[in-house]
Protein backbone atom coordinates (compact mmCIF):
# COMPACT_ATOMS: atom_id res chain seq x y z
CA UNK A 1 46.53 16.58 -64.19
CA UNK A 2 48.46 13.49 -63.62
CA UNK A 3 51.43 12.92 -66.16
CA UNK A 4 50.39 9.53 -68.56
CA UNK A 5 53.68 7.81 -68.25
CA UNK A 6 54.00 5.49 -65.67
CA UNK A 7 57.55 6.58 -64.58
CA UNK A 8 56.73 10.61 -64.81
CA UNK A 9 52.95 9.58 -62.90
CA UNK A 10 55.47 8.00 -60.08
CA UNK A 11 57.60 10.85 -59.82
CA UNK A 12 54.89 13.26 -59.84
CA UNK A 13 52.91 11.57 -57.35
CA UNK A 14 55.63 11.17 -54.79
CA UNK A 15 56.40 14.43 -54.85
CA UNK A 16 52.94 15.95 -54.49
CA UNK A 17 52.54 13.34 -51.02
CA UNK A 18 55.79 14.21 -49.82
CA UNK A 19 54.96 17.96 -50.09
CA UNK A 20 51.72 18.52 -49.90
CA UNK A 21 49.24 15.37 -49.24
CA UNK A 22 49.18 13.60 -45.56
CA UNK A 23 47.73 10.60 -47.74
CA UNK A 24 47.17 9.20 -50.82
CA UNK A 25 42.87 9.66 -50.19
CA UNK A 26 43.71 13.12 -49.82
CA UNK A 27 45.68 13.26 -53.31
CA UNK A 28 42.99 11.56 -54.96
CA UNK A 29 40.19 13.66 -53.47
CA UNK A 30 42.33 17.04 -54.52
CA UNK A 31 43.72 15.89 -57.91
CA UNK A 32 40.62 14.62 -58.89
CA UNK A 33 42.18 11.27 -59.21
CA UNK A 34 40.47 7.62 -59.05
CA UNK A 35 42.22 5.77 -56.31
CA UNK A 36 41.86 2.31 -58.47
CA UNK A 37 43.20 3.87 -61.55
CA UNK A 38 46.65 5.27 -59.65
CA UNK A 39 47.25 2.32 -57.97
CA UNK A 40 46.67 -0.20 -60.97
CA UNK A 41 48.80 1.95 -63.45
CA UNK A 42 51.78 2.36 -60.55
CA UNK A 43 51.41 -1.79 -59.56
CA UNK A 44 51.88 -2.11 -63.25
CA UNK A 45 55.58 -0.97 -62.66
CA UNK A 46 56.07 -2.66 -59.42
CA UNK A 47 55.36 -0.05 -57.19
CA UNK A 48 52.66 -0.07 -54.50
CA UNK A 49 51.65 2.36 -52.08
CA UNK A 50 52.92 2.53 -48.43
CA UNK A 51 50.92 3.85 -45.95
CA UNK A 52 53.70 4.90 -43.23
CA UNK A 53 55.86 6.52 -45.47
CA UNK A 54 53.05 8.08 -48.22
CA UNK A 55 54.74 6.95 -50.76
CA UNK A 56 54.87 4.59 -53.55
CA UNK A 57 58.09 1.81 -53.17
C-alpha cells in the first residue's frame, strides 16, 4: 500500500525502484498500483518519472 501523501508516496516509491523494481511497469504490476494514478499524483508535485535512472526527479 502506497503512502497518501504526495511527499511520503515519492519517497516510498523511489525507494522500492531503487531496491527492488527494474521499472516503474514492474512497480505498478507488483504493488497493485495504476500507472495513471502514480504519475498524476507525483506530476502534481513536480516530479515526473525518468526512465534511465527509475526514478522520479
Amino acid at each position: 500500500m502506497l503512502p497518501n501523501d504526495p511527499v511520503m508516496m515519492l519517497s516510498y516509491v523511489n525507494l522500492k525502484l531503487r531496491d527492488y523494481y527494474k521499472s516503474l511497469d514492474d512497480l505498478c504490476e507488483n504493488e497493485d498500483v495504476k500507472k495513471q494514478t502514480l504519475l498524476d499524483k507525483l506530476s502534481g508535485i513536480g516530479y515526473v518519472y525518468n526512465e534511465e535512472t527509475n526514478q522520479f526527479v
